[in-house]
PDB file of N, CA and C in Angstrom:
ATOM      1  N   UNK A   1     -18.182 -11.984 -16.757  1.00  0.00           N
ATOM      2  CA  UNK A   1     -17.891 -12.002 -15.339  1.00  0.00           C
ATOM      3  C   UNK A   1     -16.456 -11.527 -15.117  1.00  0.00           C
ATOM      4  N   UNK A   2     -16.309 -10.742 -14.012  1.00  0.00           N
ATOM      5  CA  UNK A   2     -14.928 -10.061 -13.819  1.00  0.00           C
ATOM      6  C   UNK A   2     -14.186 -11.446 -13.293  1.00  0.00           C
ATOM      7  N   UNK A   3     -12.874 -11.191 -13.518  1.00  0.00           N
ATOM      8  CA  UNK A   3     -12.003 -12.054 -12.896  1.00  0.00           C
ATOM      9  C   UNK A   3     -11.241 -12.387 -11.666  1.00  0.00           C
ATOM     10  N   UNK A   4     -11.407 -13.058 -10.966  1.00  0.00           N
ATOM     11  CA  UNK A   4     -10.910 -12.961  -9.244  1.00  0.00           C
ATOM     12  C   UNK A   4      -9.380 -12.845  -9.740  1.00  0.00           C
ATOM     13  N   UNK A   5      -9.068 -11.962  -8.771  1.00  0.00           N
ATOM     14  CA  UNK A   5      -7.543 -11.725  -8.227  1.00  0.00           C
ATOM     15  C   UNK A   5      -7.624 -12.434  -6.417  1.00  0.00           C
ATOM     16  N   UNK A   6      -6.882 -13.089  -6.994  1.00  0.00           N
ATOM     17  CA  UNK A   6      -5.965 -13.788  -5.474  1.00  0.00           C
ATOM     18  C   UNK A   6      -5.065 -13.154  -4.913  1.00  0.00           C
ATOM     19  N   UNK A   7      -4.536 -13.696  -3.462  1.00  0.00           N
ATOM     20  CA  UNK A   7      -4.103 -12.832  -2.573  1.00  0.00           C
ATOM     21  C   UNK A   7      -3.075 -14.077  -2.212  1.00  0.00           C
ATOM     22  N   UNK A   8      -1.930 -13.454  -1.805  1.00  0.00           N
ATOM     23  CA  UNK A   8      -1.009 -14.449  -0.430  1.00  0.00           C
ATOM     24  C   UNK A   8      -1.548 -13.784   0.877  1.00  0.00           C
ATOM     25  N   UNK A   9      -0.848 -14.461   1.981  1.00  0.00           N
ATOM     26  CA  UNK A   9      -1.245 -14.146   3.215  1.00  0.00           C
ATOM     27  C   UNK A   9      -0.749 -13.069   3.585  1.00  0.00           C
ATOM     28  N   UNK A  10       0.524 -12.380   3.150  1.00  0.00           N
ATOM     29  CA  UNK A  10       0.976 -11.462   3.629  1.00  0.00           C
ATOM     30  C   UNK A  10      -0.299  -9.891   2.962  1.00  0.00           C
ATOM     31  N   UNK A  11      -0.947 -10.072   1.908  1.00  0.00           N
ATOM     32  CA  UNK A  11      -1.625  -9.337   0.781  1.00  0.00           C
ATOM     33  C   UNK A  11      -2.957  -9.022   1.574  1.00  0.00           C
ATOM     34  N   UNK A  12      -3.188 -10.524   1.842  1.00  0.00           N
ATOM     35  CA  UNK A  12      -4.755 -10.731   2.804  1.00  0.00           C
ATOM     36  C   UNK A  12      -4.409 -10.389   3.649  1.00  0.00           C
ATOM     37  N   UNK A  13      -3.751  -9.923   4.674  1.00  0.00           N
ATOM     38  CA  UNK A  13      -3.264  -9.197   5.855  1.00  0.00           C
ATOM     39  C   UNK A  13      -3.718  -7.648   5.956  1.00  0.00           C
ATOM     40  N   UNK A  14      -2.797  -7.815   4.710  1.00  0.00           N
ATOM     41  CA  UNK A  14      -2.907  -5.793   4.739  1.00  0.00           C
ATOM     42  C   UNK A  14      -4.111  -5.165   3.833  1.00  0.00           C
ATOM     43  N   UNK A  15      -4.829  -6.521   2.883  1.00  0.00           N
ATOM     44  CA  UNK A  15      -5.927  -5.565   3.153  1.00  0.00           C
ATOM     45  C   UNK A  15      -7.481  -6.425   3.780  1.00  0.00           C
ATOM     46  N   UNK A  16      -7.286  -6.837   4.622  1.00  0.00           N
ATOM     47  CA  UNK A  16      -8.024  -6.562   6.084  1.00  0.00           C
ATOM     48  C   UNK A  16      -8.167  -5.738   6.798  1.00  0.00           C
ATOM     49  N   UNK A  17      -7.204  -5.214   6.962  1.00  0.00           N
ATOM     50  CA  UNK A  17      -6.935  -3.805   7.584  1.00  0.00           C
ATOM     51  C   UNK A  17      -7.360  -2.758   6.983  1.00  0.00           C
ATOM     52  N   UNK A  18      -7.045  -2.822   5.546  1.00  0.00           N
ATOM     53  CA  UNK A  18      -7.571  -1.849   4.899  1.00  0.00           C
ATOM     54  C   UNK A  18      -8.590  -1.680   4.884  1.00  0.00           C
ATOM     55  N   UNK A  19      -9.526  -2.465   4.462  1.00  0.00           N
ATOM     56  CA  UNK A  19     -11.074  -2.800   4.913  1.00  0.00           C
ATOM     57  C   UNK A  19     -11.708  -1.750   5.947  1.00  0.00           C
ATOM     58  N   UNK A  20     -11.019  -2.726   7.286  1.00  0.00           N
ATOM     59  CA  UNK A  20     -11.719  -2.246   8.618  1.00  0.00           C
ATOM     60  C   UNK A  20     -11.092  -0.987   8.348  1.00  0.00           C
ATOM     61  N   UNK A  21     -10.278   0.158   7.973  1.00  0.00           N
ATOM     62  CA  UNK A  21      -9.640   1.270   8.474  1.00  0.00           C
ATOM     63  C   UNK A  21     -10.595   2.039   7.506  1.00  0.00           C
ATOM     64  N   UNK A  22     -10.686   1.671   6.177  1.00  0.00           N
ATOM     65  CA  UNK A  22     -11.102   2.976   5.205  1.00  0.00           C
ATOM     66  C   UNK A  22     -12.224   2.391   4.391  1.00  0.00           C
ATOM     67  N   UNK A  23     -12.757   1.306   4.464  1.00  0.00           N
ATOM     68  CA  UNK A  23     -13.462   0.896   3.523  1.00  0.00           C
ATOM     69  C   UNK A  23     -15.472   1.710   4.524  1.00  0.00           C
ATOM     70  N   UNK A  24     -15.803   2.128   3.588  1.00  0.00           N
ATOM     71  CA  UNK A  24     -17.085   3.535   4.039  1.00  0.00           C
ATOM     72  C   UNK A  24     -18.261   1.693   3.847  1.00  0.00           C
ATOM     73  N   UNK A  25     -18.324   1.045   3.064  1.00  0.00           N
ATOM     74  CA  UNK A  25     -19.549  -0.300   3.284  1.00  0.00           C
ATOM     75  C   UNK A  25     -18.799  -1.282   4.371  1.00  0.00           C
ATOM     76  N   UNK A  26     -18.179  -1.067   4.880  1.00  0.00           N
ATOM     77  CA  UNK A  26     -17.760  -2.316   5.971  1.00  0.00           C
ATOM     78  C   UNK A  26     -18.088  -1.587   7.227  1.00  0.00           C
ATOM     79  N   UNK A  27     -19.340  -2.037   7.859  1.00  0.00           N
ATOM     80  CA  UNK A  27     -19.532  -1.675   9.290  1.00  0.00           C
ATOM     81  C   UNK A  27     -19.812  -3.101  10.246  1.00  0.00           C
ATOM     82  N   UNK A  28     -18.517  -2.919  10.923  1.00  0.00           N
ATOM     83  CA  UNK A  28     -18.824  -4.211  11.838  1.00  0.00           C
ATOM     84  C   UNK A  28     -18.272  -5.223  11.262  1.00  0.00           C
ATOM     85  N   UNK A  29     -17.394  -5.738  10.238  1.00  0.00           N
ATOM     86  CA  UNK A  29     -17.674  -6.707   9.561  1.00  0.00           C
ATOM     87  C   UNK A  29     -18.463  -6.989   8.325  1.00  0.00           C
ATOM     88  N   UNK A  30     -19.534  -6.279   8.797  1.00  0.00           N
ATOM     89  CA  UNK A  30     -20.635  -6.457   7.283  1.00  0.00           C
ATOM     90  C   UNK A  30     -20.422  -5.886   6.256  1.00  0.00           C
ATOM     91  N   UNK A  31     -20.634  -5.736   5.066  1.00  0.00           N
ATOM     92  CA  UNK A  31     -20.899  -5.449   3.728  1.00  0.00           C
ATOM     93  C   UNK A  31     -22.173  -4.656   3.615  1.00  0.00           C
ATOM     94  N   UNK A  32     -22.183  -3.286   3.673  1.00  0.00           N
ATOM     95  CA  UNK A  32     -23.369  -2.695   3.189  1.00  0.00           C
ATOM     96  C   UNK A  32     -24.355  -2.757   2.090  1.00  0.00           C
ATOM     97  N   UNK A  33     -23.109  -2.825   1.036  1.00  0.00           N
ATOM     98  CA  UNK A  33     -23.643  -3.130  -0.201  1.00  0.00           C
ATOM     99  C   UNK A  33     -24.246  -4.237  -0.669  1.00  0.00           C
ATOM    100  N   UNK A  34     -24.001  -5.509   0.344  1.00  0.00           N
ATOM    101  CA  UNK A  34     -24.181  -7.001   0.106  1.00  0.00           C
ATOM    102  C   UNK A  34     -25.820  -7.007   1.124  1.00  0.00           C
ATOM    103  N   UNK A  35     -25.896  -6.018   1.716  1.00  0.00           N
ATOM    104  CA  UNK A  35     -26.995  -5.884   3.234  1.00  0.00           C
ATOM    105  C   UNK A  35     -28.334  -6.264   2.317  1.00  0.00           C
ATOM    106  N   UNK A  36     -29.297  -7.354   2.532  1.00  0.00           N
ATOM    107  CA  UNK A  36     -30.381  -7.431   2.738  1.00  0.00           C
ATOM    108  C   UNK A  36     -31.533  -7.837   3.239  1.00  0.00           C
ATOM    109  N   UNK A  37     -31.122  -7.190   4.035  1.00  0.00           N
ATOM    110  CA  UNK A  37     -31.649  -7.227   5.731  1.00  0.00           C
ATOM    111  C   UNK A  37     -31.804  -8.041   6.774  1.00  0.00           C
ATOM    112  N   UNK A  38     -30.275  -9.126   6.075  1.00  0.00           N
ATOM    113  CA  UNK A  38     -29.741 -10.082   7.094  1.00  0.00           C
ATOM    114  C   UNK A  38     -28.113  -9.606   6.907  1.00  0.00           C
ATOM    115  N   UNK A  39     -27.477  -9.515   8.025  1.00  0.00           N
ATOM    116  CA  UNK A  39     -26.061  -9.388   8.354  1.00  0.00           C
ATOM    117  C   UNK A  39     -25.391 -10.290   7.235  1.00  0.00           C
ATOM    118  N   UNK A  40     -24.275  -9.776   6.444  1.00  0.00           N
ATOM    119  CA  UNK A  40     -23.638 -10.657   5.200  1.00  0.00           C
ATOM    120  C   UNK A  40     -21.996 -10.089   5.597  1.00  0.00           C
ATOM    121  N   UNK A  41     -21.236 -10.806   5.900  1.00  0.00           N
ATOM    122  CA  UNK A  41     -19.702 -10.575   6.061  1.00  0.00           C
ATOM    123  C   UNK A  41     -19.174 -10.008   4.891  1.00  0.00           C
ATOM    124  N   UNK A  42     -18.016  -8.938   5.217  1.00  0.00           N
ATOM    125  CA  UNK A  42     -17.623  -8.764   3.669  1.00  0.00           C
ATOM    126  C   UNK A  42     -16.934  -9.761   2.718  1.00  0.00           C
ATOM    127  N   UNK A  43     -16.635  -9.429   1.782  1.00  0.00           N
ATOM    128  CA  UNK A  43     -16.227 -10.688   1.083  1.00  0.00           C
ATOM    129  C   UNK A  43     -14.562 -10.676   1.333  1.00  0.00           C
ATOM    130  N   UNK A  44     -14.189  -9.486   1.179  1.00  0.00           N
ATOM    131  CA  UNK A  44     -12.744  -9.873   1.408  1.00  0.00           C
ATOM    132  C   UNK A  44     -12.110 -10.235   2.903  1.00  0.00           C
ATOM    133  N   UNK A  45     -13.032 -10.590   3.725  1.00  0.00           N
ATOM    134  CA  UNK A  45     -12.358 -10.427   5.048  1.00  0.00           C
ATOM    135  C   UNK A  45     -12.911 -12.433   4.913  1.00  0.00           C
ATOM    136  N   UNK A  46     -13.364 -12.931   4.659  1.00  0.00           N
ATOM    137  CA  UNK A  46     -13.493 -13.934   4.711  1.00  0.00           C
ATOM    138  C   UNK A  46     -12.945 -15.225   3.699  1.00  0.00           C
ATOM    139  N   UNK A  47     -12.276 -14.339   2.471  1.00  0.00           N
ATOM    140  CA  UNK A  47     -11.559 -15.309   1.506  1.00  0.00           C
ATOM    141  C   UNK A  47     -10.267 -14.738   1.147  1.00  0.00           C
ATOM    142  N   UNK A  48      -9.178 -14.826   0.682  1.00  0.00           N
ATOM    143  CA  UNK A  48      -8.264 -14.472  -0.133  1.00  0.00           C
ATOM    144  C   UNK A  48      -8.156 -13.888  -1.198  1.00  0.00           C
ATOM    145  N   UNK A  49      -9.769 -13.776  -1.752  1.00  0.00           N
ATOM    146  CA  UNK A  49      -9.346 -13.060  -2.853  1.00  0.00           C
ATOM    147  C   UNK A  49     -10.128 -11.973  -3.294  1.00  0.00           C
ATOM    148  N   UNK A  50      -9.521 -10.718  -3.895  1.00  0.00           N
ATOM    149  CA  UNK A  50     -10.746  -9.508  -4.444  1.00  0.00           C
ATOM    150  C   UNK A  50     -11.794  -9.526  -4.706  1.00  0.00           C
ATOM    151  N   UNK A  51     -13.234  -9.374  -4.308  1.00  0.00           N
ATOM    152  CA  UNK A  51     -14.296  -9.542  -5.333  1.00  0.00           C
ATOM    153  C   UNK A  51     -14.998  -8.597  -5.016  1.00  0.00           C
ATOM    154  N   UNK A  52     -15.093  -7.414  -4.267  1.00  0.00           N
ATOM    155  CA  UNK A  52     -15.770  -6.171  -4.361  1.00  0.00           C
ATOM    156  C   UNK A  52     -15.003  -5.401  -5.388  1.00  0.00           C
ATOM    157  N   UNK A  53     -16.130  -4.934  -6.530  1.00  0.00           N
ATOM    158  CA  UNK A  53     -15.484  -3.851  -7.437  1.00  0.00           C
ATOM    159  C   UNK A  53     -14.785  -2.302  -6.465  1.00  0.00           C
ATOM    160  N   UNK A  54     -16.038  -2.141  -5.341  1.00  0.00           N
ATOM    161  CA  UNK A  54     -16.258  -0.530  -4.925  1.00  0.00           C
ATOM    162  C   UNK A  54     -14.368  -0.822  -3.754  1.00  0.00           C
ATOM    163  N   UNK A  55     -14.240  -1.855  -3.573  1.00  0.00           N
ATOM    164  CA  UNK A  55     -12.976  -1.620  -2.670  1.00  0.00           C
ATOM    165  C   UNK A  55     -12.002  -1.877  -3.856  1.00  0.00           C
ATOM    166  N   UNK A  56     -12.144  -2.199  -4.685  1.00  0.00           N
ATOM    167  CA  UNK A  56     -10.730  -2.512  -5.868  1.00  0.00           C
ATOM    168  C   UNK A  56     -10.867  -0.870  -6.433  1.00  0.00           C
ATOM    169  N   UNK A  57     -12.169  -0.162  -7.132  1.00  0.00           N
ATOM    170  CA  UNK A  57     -12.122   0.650  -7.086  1.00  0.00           C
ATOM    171  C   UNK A  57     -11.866   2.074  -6.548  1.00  0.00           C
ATOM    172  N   UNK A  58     -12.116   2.330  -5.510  1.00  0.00           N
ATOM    173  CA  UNK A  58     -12.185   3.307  -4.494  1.00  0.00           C
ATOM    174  C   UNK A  58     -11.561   3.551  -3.348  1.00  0.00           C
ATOM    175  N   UNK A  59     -11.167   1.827  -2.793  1.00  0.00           N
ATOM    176  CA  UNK A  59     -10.399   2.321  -1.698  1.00  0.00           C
ATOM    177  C   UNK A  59      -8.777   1.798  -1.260  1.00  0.00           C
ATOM    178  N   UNK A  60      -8.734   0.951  -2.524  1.00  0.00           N
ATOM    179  CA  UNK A  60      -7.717   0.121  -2.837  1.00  0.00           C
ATOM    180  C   UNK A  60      -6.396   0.947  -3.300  1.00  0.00           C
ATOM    181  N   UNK A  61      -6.975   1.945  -3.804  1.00  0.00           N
ATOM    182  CA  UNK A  61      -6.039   2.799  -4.967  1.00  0.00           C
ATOM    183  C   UNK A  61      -5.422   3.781  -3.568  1.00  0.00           C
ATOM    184  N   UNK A  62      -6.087   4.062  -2.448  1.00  0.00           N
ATOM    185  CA  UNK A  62      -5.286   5.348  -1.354  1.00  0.00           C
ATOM    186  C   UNK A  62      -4.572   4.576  -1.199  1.00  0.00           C
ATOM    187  N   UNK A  63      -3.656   3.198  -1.189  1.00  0.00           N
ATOM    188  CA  UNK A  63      -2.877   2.509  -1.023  1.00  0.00           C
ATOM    189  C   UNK A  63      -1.920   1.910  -1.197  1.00  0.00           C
ATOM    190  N   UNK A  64      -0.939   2.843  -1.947  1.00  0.00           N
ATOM    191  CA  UNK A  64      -0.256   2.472  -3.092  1.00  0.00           C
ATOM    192  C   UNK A  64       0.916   1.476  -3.307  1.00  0.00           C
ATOM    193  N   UNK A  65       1.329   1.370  -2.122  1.00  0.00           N
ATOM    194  CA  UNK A  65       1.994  -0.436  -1.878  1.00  0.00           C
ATOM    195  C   UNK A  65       1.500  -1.224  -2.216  1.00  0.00           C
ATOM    196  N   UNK A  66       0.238  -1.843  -0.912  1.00  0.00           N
ATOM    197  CA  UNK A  66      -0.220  -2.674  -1.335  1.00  0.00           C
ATOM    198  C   UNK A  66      -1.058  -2.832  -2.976  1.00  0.00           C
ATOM    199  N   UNK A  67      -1.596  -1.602  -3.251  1.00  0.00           N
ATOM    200  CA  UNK A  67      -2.408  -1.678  -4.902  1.00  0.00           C
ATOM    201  C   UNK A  67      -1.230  -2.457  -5.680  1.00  0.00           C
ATOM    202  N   UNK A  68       0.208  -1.936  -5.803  1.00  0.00           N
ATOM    203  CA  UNK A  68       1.801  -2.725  -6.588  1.00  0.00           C
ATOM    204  C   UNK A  68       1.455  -3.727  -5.871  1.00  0.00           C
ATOM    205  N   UNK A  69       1.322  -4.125  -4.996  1.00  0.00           N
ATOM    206  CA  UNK A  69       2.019  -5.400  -4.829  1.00  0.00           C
ATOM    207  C   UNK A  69       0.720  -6.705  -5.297  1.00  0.00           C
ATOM    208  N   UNK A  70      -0.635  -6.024  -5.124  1.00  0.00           N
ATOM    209  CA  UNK A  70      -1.736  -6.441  -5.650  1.00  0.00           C
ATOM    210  C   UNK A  70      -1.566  -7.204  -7.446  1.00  0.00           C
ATOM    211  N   UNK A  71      -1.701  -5.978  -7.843  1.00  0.00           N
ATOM    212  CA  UNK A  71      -1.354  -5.452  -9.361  1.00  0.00           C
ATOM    213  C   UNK A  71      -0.497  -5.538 -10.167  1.00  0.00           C
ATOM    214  N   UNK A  72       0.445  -5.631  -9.465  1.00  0.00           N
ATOM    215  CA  UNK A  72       2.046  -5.805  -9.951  1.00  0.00           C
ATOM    216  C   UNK A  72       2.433  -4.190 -10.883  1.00  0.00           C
ATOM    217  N   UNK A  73       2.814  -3.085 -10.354  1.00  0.00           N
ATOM    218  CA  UNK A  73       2.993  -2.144 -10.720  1.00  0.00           C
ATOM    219  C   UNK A  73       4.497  -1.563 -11.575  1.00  0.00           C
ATOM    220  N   UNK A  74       3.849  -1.146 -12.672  1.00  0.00           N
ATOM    221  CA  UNK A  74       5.508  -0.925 -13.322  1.00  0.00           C
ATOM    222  C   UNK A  74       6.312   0.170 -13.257  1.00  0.00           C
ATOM    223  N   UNK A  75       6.227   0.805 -11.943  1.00  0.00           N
ATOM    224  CA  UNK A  75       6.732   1.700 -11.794  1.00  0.00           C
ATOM    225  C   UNK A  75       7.496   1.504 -10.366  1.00  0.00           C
ATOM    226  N   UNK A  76       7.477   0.103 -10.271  1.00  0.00           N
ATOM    227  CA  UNK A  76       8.122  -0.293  -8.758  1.00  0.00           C
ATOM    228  C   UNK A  76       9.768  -0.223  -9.060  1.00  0.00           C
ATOM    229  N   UNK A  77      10.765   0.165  -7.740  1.00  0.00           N
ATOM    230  CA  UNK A  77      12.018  -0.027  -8.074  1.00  0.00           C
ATOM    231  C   UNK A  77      12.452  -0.141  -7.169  1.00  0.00           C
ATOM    232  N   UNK A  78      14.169  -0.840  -7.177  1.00  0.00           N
ATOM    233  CA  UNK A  78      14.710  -0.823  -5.540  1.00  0.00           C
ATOM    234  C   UNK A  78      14.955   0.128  -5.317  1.00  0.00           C
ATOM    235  N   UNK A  79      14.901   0.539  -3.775  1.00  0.00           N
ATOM    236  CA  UNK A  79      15.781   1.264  -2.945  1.00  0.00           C
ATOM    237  C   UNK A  79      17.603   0.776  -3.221  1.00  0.00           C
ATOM    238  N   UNK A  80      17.758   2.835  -3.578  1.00  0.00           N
ATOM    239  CA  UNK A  80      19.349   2.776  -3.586  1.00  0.00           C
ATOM    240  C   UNK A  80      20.398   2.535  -2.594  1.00  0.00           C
ATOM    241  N   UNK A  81      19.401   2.692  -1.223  1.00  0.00           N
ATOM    242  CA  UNK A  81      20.282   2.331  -0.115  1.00  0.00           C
ATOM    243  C   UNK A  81      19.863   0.788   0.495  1.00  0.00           C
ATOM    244  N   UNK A  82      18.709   0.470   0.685  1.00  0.00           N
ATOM    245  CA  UNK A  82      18.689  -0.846   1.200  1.00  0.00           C
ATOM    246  C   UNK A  82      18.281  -2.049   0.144  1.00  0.00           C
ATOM    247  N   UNK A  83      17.697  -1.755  -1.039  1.00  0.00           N
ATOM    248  CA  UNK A  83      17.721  -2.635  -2.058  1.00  0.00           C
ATOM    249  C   UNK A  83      16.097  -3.008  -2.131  1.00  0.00           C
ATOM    250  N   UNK A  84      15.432  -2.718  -1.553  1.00  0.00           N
ATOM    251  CA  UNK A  84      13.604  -2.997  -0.998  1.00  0.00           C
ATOM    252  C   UNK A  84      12.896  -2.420  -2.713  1.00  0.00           C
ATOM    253  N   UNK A  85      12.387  -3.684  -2.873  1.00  0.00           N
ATOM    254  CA  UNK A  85      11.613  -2.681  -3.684  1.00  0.00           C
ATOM    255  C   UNK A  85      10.625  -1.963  -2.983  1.00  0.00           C
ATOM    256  N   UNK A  86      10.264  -0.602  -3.634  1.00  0.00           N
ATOM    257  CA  UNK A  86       9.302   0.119  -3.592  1.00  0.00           C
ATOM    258  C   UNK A  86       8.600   1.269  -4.538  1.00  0.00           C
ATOM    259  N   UNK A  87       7.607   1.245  -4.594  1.00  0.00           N
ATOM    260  CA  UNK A  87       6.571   2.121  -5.445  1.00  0.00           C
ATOM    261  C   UNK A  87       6.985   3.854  -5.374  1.00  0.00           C
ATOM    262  N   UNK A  88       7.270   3.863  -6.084  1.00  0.00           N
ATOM    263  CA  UNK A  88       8.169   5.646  -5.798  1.00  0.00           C
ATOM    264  C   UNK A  88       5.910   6.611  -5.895  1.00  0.00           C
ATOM    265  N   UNK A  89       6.444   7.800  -5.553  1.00  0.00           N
ATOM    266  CA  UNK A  89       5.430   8.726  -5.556  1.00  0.00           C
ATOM    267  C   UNK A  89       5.806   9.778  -6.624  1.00  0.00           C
ATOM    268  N   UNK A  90       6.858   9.781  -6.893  1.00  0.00           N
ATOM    269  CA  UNK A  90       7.357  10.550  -8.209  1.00  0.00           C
ATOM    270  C   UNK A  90       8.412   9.716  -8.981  1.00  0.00           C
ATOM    271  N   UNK A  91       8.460  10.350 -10.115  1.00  0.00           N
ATOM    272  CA  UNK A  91       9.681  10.019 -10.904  1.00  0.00           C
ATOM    273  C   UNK A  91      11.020   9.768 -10.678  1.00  0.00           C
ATOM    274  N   UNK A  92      11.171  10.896  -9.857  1.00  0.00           N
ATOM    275  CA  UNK A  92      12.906  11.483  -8.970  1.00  0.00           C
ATOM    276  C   UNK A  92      12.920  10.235  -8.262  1.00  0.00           C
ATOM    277  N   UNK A  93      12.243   9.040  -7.483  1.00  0.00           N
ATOM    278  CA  UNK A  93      12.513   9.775  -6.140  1.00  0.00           C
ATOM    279  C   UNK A  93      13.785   7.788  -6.075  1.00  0.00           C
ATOM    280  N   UNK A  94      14.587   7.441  -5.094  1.00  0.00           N
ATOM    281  CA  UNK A  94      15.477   6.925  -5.638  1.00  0.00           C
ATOM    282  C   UNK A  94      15.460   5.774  -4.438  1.00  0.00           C
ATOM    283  N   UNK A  95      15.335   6.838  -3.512  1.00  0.00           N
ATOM    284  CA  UNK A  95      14.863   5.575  -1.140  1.00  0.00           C
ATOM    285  C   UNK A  95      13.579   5.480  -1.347  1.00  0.00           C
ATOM    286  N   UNK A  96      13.186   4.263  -0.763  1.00  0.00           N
ATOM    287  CA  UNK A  96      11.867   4.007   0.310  1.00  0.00           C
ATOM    288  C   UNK A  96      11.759   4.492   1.131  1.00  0.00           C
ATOM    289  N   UNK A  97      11.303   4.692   1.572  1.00  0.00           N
ATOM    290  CA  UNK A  97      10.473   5.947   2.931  1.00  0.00           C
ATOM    291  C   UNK A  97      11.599   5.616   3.861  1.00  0.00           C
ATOM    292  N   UNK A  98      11.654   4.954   4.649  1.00  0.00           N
ATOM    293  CA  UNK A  98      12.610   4.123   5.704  1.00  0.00           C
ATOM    294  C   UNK A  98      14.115   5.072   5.348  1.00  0.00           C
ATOM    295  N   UNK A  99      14.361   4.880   4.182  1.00  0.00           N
ATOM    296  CA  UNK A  99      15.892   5.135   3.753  1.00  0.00           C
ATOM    297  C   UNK A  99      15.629   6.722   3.530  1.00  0.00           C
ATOM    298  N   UNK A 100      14.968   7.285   2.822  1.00  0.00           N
ATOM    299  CA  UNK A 100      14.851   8.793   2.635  1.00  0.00           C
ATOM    300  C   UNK A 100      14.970   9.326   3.848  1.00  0.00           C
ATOM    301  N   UNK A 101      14.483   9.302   4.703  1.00  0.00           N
ATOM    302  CA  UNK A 101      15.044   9.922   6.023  1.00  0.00           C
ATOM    303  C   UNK A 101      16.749  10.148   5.942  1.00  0.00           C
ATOM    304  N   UNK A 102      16.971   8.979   6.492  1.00  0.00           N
ATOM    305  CA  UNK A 102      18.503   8.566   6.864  1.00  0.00           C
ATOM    306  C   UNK A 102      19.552   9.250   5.644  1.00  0.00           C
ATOM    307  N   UNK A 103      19.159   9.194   3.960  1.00  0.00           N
ATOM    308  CA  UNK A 103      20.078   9.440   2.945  1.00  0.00           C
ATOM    309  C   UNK A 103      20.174  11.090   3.550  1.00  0.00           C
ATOM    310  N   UNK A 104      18.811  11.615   3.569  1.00  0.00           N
ATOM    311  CA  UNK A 104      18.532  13.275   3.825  1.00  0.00           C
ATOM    312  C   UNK A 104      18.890  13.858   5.051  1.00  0.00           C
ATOM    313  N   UNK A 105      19.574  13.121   5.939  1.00  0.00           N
ATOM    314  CA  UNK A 105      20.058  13.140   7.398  1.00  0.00           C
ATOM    315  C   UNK A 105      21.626  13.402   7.133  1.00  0.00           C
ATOM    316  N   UNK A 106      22.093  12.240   5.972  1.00  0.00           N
ATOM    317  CA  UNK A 106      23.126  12.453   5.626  1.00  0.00           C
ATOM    318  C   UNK A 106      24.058  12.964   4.745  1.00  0.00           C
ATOM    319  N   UNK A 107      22.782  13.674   4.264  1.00  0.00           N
ATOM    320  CA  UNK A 107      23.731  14.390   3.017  1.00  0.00           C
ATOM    321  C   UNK A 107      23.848  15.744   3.271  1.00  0.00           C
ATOM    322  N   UNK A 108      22.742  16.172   4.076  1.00  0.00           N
ATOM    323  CA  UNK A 108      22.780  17.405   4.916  1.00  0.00           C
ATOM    324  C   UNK A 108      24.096  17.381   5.744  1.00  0.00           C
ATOM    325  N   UNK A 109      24.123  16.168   6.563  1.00  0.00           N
ATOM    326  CA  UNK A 109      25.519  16.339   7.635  1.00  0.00           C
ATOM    327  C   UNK A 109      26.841  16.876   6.567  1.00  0.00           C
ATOM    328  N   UNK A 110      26.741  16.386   5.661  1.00  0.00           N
ATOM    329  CA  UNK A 110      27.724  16.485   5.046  1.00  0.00           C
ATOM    330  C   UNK A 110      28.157  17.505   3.999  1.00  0.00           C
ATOM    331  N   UNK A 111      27.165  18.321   3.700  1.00  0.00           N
ATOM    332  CA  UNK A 111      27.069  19.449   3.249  1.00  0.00           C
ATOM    333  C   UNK A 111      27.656  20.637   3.861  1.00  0.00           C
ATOM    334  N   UNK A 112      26.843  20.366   5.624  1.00  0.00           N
ATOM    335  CA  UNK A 112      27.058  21.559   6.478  1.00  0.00           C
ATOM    336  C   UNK A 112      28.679  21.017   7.058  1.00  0.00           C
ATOM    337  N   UNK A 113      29.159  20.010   6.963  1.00  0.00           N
ATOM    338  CA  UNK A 113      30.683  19.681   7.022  1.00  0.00           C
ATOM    339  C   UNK A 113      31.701  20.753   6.125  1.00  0.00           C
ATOM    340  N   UNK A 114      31.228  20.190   4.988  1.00  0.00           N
ATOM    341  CA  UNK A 114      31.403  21.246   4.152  1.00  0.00           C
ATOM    342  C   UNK A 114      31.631  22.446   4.014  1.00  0.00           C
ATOM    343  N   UNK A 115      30.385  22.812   4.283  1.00  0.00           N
ATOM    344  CA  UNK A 115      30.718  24.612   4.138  1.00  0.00           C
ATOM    345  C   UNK A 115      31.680  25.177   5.446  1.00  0.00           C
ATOM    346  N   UNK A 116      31.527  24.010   6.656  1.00  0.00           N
ATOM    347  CA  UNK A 116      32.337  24.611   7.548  1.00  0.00           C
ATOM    348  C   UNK A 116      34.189  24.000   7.594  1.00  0.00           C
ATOM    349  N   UNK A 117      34.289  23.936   6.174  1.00  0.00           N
ATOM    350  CA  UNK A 117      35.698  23.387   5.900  1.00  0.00           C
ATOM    351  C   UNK A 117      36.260  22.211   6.910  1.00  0.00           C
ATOM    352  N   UNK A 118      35.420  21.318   7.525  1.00  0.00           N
ATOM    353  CA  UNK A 118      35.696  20.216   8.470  1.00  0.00           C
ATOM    354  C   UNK A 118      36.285  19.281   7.642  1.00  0.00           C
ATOM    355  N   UNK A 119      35.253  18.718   6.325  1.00  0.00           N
ATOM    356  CA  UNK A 119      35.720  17.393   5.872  1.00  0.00           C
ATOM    357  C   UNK A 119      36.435  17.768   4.873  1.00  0.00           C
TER     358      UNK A 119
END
């Protein structure tokens, strides 16, 4: 028998959502896969913890926060500007989404400072 993975509330939050947004057997609430031919709630919207393979499998993974924060991922790191951990998408990469903007806002300003002999 596979092993339940548990959830905190903040975990069970986001994937509820996930569920209702992308999960292709959740219509309405129900469980397609669980359907026989009485209405059956899905399982994760009603407990805390994982127990569909096809959403741990398939739809869990477009998600790559929450999958780390699920999973505990070893490729998580802080942000160099605000300290957050987060799940990089490459090797390079150094901000969380939030901060990559703002670093790339400012390193540009300061470049084009630069070339125009200001700073």
């Amino acid at each position: 028998m596979a092993e339940i993975i548990r959830m905190n509330h903040e975990q069970a939050s986001a994937v509820y959502e996930c569920v209702h947004r992308h999960c292709a057997n959740c219509v309405d609430g129900n469980c397609l896969l669980l359907d026989d031919g009485d209405f059956v709630p899905c399982p994760q919207l009603i407990t805390r913890s994982l127990l569909c393979r096809y959403f741990i499998n398939a739809v869990l993974p477009g998600d790559r926060q929450l999958y780390g924060d699920i999973f505990g991922s070893p490729y998580a790191r802080p942000c160099r500007e605000c300290g957050k951990i987060f799940h990089p998408k490459s090797d390079k990469a150094k901000y969380c989404d939030k901060c990559r903007a703002i670093v790339r806002r400012r390193q540009t300003r300061n470049r084009m400072r630069q070339q125009r002999g200001i700073m």
